[in-house]
PDB file of N, CA and C in Angstrom:
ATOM      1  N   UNK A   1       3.289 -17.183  50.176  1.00  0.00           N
ATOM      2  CA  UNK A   1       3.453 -15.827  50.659  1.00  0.00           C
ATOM      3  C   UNK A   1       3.952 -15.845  52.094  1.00  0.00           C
ATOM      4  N   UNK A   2       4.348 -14.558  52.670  1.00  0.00           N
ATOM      5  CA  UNK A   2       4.732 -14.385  53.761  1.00  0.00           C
ATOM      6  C   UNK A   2       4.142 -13.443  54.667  1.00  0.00           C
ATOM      7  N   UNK A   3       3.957 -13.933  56.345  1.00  0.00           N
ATOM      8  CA  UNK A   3       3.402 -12.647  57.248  1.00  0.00           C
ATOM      9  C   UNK A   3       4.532 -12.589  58.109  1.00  0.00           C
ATOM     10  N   UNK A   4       4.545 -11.028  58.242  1.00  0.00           N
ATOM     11  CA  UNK A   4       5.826 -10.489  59.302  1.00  0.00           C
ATOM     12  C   UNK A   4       4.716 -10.017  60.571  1.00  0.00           C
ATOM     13  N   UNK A   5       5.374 -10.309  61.365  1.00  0.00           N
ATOM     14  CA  UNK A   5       5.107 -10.407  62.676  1.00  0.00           C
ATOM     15  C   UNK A   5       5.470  -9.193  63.686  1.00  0.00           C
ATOM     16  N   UNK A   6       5.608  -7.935  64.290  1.00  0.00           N
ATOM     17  CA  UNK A   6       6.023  -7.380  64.739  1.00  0.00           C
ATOM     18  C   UNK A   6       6.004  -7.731  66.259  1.00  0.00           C
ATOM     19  N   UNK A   7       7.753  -7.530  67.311  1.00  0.00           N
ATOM     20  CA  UNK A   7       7.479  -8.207  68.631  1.00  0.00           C
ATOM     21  C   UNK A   7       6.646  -6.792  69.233  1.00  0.00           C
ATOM     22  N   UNK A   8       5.974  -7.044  70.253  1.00  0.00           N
ATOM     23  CA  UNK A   8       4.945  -6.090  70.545  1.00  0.00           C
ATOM     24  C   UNK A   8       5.199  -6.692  72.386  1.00  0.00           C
ATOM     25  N   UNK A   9       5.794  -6.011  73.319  1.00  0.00           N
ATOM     26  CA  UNK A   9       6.364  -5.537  74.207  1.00  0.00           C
ATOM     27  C   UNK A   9       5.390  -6.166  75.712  1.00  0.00           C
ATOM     28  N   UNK A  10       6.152  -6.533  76.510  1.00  0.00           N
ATOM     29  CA  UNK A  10       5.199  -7.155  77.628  1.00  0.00           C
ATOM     30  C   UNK A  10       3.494  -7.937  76.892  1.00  0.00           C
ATOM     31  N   UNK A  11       3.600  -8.612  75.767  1.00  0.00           N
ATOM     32  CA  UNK A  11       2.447  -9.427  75.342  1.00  0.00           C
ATOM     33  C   UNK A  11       2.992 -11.071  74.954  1.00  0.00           C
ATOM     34  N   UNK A  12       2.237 -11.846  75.657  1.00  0.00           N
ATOM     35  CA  UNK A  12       2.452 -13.200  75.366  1.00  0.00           C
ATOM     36  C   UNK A  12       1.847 -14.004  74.138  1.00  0.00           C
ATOM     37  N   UNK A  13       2.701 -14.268  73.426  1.00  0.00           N
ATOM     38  CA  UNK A  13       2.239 -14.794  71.668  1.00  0.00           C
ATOM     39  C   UNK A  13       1.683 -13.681  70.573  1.00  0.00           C
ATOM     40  N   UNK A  14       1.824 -14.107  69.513  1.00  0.00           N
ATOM     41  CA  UNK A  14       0.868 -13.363  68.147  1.00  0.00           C
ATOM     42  C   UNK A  14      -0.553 -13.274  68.468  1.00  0.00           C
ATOM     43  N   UNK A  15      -1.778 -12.057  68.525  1.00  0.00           N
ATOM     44  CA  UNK A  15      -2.743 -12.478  68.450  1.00  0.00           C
ATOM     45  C   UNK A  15      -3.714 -11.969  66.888  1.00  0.00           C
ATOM     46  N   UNK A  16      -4.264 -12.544  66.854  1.00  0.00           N
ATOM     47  CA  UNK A  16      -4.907 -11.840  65.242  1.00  0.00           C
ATOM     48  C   UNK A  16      -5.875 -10.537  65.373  1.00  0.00           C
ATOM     49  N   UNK A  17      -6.478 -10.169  64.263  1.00  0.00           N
ATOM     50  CA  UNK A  17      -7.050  -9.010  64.209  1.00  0.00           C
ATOM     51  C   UNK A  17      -7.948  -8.715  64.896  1.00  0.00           C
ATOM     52  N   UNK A  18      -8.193  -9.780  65.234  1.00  0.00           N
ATOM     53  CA  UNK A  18      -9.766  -9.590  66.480  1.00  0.00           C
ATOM     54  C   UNK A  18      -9.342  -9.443  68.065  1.00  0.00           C
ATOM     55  N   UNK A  19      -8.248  -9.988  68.331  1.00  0.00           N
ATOM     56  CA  UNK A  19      -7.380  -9.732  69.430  1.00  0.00           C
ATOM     57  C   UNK A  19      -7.476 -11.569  70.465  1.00  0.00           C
ATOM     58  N   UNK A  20      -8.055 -12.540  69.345  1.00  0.00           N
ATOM     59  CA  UNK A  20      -7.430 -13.776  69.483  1.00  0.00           C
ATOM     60  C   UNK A  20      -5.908 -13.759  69.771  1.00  0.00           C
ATOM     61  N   UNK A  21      -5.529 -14.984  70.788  1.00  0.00           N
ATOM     62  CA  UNK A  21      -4.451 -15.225  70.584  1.00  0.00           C
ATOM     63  C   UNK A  21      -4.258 -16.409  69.780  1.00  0.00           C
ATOM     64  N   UNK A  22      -3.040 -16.342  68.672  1.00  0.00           N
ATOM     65  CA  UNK A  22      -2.718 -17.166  67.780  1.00  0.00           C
ATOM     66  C   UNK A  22      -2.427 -18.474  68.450  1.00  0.00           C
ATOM     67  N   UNK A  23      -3.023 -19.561  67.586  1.00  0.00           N
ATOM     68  CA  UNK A  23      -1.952 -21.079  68.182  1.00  0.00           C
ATOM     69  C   UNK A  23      -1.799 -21.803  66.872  1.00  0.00           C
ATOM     70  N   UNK A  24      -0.328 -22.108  67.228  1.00  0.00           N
ATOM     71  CA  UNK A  24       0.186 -22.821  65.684  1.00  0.00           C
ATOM     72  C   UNK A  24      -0.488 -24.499  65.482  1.00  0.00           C
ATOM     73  N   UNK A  25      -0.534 -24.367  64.495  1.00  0.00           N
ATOM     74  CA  UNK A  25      -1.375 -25.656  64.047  1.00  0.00           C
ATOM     75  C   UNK A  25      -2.952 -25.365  64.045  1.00  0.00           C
ATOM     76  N   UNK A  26      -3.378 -24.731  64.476  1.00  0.00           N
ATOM     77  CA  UNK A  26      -4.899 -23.820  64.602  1.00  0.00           C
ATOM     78  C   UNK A  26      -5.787 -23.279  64.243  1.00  0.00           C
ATOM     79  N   UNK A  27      -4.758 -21.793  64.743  1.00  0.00           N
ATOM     80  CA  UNK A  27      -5.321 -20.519  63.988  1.00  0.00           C
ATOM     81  C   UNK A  27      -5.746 -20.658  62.582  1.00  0.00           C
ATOM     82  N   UNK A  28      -6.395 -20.316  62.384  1.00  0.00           N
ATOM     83  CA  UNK A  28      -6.715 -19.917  60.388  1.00  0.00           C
ATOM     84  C   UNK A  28      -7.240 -18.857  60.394  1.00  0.00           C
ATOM     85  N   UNK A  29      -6.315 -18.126  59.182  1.00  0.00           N
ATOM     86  CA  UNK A  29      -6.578 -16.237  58.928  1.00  0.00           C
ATOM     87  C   UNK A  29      -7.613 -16.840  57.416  1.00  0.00           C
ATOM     88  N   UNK A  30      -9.204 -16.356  57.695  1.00  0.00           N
ATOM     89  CA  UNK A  30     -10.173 -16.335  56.844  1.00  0.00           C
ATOM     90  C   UNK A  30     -10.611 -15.169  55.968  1.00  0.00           C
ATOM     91  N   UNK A  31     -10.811 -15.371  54.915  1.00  0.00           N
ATOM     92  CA  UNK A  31     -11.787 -14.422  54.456  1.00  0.00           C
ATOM     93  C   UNK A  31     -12.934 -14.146  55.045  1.00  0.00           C
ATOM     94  N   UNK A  32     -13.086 -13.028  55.734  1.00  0.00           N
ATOM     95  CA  UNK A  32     -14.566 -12.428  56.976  1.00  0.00           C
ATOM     96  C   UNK A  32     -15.674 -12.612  56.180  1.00  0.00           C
ATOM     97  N   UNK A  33     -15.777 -12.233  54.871  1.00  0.00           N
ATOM     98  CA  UNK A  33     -17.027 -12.410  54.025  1.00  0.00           C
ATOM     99  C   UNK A  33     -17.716 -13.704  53.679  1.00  0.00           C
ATOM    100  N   UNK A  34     -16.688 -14.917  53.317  1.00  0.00           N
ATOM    101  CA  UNK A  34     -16.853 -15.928  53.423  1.00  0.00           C
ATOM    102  C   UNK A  34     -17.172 -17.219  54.408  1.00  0.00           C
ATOM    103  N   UNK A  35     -16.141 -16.821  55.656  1.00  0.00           N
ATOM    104  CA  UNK A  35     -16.005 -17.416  57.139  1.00  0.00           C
ATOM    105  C   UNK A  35     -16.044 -16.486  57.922  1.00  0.00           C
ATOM    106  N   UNK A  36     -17.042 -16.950  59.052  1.00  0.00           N
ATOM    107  CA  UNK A  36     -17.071 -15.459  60.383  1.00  0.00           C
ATOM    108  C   UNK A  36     -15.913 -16.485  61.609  1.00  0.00           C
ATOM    109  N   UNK A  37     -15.577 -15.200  61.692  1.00  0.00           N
ATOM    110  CA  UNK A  37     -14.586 -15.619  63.440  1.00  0.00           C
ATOM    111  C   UNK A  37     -15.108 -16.540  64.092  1.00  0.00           C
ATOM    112  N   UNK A  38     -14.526 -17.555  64.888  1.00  0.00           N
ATOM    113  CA  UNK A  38     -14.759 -18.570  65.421  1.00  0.00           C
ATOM    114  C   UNK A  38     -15.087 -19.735  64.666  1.00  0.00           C
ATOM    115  N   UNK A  39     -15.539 -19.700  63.560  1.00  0.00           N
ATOM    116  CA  UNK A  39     -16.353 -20.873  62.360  1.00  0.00           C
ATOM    117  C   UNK A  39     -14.510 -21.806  62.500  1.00  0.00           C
ATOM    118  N   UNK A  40     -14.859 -23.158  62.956  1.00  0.00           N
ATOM    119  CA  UNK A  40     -14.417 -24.195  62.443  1.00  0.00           C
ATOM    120  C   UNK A  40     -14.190 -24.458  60.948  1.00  0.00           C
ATOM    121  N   UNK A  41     -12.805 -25.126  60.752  1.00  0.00           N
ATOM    122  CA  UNK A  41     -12.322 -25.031  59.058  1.00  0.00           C
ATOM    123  C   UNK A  41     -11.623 -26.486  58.988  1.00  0.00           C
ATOM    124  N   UNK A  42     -11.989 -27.554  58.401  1.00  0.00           N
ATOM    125  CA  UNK A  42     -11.049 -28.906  58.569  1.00  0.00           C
ATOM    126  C   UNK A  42      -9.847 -28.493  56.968  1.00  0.00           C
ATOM    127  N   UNK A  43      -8.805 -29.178  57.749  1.00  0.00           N
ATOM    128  CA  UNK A  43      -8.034 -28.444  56.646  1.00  0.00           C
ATOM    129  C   UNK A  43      -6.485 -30.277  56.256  1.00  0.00           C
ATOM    130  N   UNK A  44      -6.178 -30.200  55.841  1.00  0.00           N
ATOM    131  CA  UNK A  44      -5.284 -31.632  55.454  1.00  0.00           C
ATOM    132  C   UNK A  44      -3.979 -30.933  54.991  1.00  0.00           C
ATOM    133  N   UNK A  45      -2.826 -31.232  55.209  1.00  0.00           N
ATOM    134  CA  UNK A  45      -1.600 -30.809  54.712  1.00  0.00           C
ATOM    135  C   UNK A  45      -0.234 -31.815  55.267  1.00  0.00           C
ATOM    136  N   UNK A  46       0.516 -31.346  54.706  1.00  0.00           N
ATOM    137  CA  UNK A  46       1.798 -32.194  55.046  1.00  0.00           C
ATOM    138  C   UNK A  46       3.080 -31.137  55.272  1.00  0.00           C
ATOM    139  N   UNK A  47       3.514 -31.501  56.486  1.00  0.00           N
ATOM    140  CA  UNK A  47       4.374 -30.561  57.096  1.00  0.00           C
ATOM    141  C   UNK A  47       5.937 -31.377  57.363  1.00  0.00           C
ATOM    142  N   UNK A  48       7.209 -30.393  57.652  1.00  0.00           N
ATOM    143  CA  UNK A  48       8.388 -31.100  57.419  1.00  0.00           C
ATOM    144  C   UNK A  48       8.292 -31.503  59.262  1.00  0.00           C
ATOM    145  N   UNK A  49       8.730 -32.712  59.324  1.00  0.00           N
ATOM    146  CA  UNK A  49       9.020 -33.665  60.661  1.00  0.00           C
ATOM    147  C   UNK A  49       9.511 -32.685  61.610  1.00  0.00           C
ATOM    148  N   UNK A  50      10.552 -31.937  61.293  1.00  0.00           N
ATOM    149  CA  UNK A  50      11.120 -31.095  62.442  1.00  0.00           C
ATOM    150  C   UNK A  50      11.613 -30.247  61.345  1.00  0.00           C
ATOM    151  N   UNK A  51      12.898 -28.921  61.779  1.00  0.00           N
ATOM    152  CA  UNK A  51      12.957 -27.821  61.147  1.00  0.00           C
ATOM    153  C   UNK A  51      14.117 -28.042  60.187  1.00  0.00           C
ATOM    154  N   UNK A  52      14.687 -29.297  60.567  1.00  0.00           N
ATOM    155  CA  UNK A  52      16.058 -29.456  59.472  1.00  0.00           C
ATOM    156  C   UNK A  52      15.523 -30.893  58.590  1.00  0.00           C
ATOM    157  N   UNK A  53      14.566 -30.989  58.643  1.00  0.00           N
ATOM    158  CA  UNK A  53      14.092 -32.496  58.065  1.00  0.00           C
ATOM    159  C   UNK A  53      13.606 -32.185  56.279  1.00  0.00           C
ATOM    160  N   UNK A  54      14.041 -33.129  55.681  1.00  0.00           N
ATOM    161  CA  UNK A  54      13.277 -33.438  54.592  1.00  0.00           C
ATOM    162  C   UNK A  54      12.206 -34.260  54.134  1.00  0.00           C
ATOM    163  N   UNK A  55      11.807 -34.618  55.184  1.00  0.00           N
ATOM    164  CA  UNK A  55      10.633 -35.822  54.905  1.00  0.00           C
ATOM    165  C   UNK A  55       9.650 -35.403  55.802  1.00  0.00           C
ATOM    166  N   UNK A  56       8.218 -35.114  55.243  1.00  0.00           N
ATOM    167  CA  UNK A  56       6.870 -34.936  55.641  1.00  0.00           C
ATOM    168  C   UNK A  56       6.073 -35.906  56.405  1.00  0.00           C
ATOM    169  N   UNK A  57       5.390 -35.309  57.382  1.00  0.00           N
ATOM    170  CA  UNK A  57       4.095 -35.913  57.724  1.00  0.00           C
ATOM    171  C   UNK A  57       2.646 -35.722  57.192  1.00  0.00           C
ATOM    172  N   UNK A  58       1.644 -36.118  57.431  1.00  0.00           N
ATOM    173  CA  UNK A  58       0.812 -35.929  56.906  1.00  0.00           C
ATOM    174  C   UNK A  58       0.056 -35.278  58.651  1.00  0.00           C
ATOM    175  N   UNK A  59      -0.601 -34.289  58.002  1.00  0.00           N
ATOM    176  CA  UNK A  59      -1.729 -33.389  59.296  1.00  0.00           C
ATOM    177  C   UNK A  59      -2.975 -33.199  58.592  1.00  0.00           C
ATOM    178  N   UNK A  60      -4.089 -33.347  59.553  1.00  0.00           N
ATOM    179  CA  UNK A  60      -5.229 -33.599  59.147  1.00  0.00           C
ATOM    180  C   UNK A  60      -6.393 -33.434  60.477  1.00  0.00           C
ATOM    181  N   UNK A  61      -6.855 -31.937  60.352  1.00  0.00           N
ATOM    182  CA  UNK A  61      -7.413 -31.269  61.790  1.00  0.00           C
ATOM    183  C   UNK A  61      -8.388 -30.276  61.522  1.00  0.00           C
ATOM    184  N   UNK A  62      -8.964 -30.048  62.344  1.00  0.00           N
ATOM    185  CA  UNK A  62      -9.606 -28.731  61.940  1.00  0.00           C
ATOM    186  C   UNK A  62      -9.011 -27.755  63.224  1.00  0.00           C
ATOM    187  N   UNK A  63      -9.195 -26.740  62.386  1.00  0.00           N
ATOM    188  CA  UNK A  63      -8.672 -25.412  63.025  1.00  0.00           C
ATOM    189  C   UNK A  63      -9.903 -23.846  63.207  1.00  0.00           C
ATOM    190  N   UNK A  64      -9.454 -23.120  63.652  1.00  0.00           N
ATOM    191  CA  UNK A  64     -10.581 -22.128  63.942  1.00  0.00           C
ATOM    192  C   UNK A  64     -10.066 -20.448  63.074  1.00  0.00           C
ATOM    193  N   UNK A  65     -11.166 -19.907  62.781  1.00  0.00           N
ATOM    194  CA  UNK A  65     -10.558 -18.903  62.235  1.00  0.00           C
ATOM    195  C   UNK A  65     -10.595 -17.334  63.415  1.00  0.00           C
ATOM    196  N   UNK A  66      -8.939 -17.029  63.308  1.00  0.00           N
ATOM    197  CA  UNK A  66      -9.348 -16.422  64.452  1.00  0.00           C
ATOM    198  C   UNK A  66      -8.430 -14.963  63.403  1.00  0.00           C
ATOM    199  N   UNK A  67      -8.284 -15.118  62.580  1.00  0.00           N
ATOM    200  CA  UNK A  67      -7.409 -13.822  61.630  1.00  0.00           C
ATOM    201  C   UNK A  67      -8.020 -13.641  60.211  1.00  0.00           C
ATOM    202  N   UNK A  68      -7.654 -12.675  59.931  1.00  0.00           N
ATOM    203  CA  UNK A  68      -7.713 -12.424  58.551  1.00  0.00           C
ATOM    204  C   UNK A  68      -6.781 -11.489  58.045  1.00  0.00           C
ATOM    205  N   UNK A  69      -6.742 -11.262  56.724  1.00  0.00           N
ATOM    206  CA  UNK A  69      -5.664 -10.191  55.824  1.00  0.00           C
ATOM    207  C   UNK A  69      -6.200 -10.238  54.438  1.00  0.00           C
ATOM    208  N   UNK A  70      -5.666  -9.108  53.889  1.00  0.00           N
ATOM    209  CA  UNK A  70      -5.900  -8.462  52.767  1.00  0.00           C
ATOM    210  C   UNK A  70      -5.434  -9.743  51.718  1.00  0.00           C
ATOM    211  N   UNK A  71      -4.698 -10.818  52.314  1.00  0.00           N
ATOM    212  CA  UNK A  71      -4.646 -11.473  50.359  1.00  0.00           C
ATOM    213  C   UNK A  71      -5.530 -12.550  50.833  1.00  0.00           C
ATOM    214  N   UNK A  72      -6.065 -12.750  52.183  1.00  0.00           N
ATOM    215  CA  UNK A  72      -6.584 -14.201  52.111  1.00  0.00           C
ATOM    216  C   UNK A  72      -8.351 -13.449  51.683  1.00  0.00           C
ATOM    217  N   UNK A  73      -8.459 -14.334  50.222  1.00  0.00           N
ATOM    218  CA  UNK A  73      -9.923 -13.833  49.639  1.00  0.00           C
ATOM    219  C   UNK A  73     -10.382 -15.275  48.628  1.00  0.00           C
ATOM    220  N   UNK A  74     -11.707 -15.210  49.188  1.00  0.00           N
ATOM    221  CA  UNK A  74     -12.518 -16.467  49.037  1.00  0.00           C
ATOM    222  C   UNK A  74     -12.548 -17.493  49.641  1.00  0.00           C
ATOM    223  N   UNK A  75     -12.372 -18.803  49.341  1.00  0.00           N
ATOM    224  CA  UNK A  75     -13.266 -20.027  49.874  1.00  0.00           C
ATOM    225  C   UNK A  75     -11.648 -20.500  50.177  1.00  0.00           C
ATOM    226  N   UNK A  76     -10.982 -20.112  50.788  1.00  0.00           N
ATOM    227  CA  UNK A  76      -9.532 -20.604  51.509  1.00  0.00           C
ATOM    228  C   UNK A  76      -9.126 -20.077  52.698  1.00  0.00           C
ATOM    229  N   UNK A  77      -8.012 -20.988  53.608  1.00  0.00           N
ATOM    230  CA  UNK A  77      -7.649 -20.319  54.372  1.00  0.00           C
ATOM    231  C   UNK A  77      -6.209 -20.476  54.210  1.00  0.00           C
ATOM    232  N   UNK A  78      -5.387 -19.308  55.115  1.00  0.00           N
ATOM    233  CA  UNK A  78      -4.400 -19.662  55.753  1.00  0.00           C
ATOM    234  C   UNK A  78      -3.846 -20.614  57.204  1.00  0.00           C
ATOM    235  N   UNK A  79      -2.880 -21.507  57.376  1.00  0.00           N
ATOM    236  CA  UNK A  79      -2.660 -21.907  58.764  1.00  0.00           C
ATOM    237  C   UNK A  79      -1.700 -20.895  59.555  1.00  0.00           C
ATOM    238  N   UNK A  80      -1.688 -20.883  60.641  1.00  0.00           N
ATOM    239  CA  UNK A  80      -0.879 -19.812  61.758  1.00  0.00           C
ATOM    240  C   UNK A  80       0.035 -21.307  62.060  1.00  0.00           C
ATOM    241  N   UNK A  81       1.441 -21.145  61.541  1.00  0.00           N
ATOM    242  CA  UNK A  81       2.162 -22.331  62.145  1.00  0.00           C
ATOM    243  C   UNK A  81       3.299 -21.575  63.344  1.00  0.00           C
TER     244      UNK A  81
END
């Protein structure tokens, strides 16, 4: 899925619903019912090397939940890249 972003005028970066500011590699938009704001989330994935690359790395971090939205529901998160 996809999140659109609106630019929002004299403010530095995305911040989430709580009025966190976003950081890529990080952020994680939680389900509130499941995970409360701030709760630590270790999460594993593989991302492309740079933006024209075809070959992956492997990432493996924990991140914080500082967002949420209407499709993220249950025991998952999203990453803020």
């Amino acid at each position: 899925s996809y999140v659109f972003f609106k630019m929002a005028p004299n403010e530095s970066g995305t911040s989430g619903v709580n009025g966190y500011k976003l950081i890529d590699g990080v952020s994680l938009a939680c389900d509130r019912n499941v995970f409360p704001y701030g709760m630590p989330g270790f999460f594993s994935t593989q991302v492309p090397k740079n933006a024209n690359s075809k070959s992956f790395i492997q990432v493996s971090r924990f991140g914080i939940c500082h967002d949420t939205g209407s499709a993220i529901v249950g025991n998952h998160f999203d990453v803020f890249w």
